[in-house]
N, C-alpha and C. Protein backbone atom coordinates (compact mmCIF):
# COMPACT_ATOMS: atom_id res chain seq x y z
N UNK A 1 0.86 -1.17 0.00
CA UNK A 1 0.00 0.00 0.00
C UNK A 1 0.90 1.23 0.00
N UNK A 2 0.39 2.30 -1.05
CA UNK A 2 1.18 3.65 -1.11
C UNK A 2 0.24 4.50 -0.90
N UNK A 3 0.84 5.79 -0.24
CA UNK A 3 -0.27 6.78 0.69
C UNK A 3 -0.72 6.56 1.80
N UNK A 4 -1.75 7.44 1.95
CA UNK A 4 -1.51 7.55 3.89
C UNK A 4 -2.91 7.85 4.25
N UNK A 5 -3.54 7.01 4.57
CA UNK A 5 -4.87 6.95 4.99
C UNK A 5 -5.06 7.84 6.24
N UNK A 6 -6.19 8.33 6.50
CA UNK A 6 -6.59 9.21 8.21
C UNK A 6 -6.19 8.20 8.99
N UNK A 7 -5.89 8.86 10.29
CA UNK A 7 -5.77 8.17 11.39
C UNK A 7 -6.58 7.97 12.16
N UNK A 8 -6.66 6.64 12.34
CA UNK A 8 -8.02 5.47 12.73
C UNK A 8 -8.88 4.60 11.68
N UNK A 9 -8.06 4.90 10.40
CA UNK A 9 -8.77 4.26 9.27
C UNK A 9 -7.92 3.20 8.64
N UNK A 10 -7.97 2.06 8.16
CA UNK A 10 -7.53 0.82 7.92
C UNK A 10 -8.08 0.76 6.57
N UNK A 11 -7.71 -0.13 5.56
CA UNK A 11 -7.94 -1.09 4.67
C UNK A 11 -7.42 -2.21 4.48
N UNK A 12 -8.41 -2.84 4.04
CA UNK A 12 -8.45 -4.22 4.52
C UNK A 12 -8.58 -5.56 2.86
N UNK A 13 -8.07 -6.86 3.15
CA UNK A 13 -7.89 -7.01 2.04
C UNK A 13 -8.42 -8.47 2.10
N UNK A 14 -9.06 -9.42 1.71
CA UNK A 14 -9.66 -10.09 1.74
C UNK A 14 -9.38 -11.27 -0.23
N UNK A 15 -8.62 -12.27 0.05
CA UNK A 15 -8.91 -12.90 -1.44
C UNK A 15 -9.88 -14.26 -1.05
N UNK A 16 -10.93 -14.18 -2.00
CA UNK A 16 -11.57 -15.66 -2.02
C UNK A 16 -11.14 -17.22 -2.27
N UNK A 17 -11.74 -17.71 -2.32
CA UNK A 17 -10.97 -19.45 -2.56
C UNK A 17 -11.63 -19.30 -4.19
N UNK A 18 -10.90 -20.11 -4.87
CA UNK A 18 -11.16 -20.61 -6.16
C UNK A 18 -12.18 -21.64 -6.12
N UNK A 19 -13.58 -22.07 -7.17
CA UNK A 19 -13.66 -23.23 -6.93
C UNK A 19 -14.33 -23.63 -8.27
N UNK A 20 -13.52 -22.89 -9.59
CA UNK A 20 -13.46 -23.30 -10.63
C UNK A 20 -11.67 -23.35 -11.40
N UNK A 21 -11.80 -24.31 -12.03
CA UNK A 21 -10.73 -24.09 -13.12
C UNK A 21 -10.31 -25.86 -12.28
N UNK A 22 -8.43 -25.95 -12.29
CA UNK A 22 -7.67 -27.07 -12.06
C UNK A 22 -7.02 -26.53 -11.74
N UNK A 23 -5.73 -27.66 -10.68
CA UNK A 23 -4.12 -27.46 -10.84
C UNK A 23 -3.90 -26.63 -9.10
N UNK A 24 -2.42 -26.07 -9.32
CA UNK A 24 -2.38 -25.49 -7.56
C UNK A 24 -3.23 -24.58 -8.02
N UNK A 25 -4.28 -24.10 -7.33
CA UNK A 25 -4.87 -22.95 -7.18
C UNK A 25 -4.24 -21.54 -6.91
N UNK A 26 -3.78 -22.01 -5.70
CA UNK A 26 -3.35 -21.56 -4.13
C UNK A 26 -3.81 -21.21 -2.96
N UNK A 27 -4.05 -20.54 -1.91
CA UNK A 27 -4.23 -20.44 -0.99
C UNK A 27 -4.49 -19.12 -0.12
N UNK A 28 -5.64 -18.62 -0.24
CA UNK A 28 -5.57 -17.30 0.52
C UNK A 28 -5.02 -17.14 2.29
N UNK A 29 -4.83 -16.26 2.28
CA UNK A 29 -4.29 -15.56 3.57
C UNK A 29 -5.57 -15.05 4.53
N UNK A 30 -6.69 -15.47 4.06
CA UNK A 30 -7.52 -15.18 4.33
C UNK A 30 -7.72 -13.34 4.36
N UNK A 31 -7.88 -12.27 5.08
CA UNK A 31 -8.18 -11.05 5.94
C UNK A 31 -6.97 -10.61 6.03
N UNK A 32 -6.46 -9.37 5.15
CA UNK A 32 -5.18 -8.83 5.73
C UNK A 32 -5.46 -7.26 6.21
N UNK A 33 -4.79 -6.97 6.32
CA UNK A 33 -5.03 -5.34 7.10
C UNK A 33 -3.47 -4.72 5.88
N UNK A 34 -3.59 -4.02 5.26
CA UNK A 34 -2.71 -3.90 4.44
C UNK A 34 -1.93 -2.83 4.40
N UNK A 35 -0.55 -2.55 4.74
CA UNK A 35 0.38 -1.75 5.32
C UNK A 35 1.61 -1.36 4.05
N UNK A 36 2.38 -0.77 4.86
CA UNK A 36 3.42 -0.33 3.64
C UNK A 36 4.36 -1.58 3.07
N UNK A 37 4.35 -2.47 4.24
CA UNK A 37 5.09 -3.83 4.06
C UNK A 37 4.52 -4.55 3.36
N UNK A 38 5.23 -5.57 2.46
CA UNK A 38 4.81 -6.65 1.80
C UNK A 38 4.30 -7.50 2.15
N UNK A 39 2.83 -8.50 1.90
CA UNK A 39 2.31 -9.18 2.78
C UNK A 39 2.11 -10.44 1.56
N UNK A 40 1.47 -11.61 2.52
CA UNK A 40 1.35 -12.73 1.49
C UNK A 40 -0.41 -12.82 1.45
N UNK A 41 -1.24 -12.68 0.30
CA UNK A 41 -1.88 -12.52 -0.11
C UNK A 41 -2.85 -13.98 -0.35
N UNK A 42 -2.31 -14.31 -1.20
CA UNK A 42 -2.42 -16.02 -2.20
C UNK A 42 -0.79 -16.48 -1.86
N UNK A 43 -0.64 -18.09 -1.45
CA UNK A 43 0.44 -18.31 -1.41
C UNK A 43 -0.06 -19.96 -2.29
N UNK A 44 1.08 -20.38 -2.54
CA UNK A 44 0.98 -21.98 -3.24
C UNK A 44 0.55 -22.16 -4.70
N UNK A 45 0.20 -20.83 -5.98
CA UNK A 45 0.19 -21.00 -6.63
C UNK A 45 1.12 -21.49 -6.97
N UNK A 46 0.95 -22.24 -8.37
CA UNK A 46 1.59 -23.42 -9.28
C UNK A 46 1.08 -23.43 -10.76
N UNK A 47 1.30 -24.49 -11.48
CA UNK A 47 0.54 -24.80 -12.41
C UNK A 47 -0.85 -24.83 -12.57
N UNK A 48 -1.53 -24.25 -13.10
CA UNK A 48 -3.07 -24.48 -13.15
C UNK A 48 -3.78 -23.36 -14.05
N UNK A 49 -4.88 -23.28 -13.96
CA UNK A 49 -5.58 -22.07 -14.73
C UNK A 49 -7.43 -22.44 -13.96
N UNK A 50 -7.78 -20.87 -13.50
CA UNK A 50 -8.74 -20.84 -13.24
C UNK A 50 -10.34 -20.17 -13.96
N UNK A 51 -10.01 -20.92 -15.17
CA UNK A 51 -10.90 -20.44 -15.72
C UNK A 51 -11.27 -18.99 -16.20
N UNK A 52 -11.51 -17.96 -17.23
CA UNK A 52 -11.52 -16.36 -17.45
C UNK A 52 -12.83 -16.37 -17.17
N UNK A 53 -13.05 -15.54 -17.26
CA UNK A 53 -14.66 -14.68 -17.03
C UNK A 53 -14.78 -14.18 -15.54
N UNK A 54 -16.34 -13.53 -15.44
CA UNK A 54 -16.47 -13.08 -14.51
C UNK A 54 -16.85 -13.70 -13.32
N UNK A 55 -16.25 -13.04 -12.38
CA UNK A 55 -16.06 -14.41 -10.90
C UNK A 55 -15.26 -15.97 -10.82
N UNK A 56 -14.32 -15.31 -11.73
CA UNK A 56 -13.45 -16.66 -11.61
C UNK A 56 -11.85 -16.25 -10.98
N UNK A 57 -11.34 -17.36 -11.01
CA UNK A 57 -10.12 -16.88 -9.87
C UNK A 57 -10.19 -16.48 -8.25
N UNK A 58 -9.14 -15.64 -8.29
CA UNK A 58 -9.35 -15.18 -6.39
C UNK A 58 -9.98 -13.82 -6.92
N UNK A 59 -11.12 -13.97 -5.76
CA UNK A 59 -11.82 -12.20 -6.03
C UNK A 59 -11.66 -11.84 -4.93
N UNK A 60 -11.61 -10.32 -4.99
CA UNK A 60 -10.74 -9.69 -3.98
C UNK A 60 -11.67 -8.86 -3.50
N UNK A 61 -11.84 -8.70 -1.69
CA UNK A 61 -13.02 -8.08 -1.71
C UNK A 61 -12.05 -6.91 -0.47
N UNK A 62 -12.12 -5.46 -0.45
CA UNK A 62 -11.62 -4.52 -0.24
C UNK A 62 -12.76 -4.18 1.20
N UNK A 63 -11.85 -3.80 2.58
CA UNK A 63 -13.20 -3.25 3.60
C UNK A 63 -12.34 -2.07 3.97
N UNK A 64 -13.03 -0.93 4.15
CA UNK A 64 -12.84 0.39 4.63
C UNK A 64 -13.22 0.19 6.25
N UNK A 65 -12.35 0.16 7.07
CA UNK A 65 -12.70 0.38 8.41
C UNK A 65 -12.17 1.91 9.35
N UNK A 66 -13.08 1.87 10.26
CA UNK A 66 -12.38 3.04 11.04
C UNK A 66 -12.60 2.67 12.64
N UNK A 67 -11.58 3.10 13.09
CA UNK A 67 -11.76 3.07 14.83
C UNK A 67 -12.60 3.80 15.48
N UNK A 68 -14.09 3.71 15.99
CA UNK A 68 -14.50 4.29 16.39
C UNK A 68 -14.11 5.66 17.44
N UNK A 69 -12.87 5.64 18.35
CA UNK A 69 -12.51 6.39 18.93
C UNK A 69 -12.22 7.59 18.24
N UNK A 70 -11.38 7.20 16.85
CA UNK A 70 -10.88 8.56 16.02
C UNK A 70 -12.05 9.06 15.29
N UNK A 71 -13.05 8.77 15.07
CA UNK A 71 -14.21 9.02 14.46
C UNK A 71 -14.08 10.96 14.50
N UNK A 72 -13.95 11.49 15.83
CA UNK A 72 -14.08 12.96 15.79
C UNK A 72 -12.74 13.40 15.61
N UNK A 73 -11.73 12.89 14.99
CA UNK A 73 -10.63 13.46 14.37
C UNK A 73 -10.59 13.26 13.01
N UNK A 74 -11.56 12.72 12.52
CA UNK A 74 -11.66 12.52 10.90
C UNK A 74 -11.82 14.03 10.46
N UNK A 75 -10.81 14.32 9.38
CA UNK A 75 -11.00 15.54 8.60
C UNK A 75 -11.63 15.56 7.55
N UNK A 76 -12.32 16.10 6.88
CA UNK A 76 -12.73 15.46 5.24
C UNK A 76 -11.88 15.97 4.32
N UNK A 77 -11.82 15.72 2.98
CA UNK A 77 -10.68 15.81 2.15
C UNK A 77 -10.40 14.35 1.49
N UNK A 78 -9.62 14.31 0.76
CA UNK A 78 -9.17 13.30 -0.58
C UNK A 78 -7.73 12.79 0.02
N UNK A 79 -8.13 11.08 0.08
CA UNK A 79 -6.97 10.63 0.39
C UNK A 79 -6.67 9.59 -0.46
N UNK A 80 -5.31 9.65 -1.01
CA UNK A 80 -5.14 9.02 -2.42
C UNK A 80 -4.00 7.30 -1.92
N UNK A 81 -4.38 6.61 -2.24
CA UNK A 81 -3.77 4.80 -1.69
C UNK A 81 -3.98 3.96 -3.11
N UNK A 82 -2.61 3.27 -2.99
CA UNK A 82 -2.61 2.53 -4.03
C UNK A 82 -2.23 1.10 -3.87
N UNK A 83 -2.83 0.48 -4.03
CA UNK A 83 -2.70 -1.26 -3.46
C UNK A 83 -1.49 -1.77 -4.82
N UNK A 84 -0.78 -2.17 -4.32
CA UNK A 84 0.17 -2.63 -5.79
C UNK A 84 0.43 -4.50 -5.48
N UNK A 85 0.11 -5.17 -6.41
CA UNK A 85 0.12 -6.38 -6.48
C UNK A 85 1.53 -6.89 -6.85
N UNK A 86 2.12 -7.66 -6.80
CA UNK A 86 3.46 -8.81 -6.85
C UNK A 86 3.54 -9.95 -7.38
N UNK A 87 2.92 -10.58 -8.55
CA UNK A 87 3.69 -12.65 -8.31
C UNK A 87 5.12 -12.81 -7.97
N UNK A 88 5.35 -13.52 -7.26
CA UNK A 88 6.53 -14.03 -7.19
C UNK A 88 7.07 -15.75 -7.44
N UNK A 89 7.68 -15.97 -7.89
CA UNK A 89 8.00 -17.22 -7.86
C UNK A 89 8.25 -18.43 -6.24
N UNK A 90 8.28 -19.04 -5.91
CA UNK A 90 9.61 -19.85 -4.57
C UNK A 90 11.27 -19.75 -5.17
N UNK A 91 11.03 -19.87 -3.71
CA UNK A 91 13.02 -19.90 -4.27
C UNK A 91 13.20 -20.66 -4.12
N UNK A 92 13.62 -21.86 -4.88
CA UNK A 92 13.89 -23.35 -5.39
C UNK A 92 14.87 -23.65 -5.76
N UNK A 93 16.12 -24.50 -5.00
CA UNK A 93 17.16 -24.46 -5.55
C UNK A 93 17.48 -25.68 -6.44
């Protein structure tokens, strides 16, 4: 994640299970809370293919949360965040 959300506000990252196509799928991480650090998302892809169209693969479902306490420090205004995605391979020797 790039940019800087209010303080008391979170986003949140969520991938589904596959349950079309073949092959490793992989494996969600279930619920992440998503930070400047690199996180593991889907892990155990492999060979496979999950089918194209709509609602296929991992769908990714995005939650806007806030801490109720900071609620009366929320300013209004435009806050700009950019989720940036990764494949990576294993390191396999």
């Amino acid at each position: 994640l790039t940019g800087t959300l209010p303080a008391g506000v979170s986003l949140k990252l969520t991938a589904g299970t596959v349950s079309t196509g073949n092959g490793n799928r992989g494996s969600s991480a279930g619920e992440i809370s998503l930070t400047s650090s690199a996180q593991d998302l889907v892990t155990g892809i492999g060979s496979c293919y999950t089918e194209s169209g709509y609602e296929k693969g991992h769908q990714l479902t995005y939650q806007l949360d806030m801490n109720n306490d900071s609620y009366a420090d929320l300013a209004s205004g435009s806050y700009d965040v950019t989720v940036i995605y990764t494949i990576t391979g294993d390191d396999e020797d």
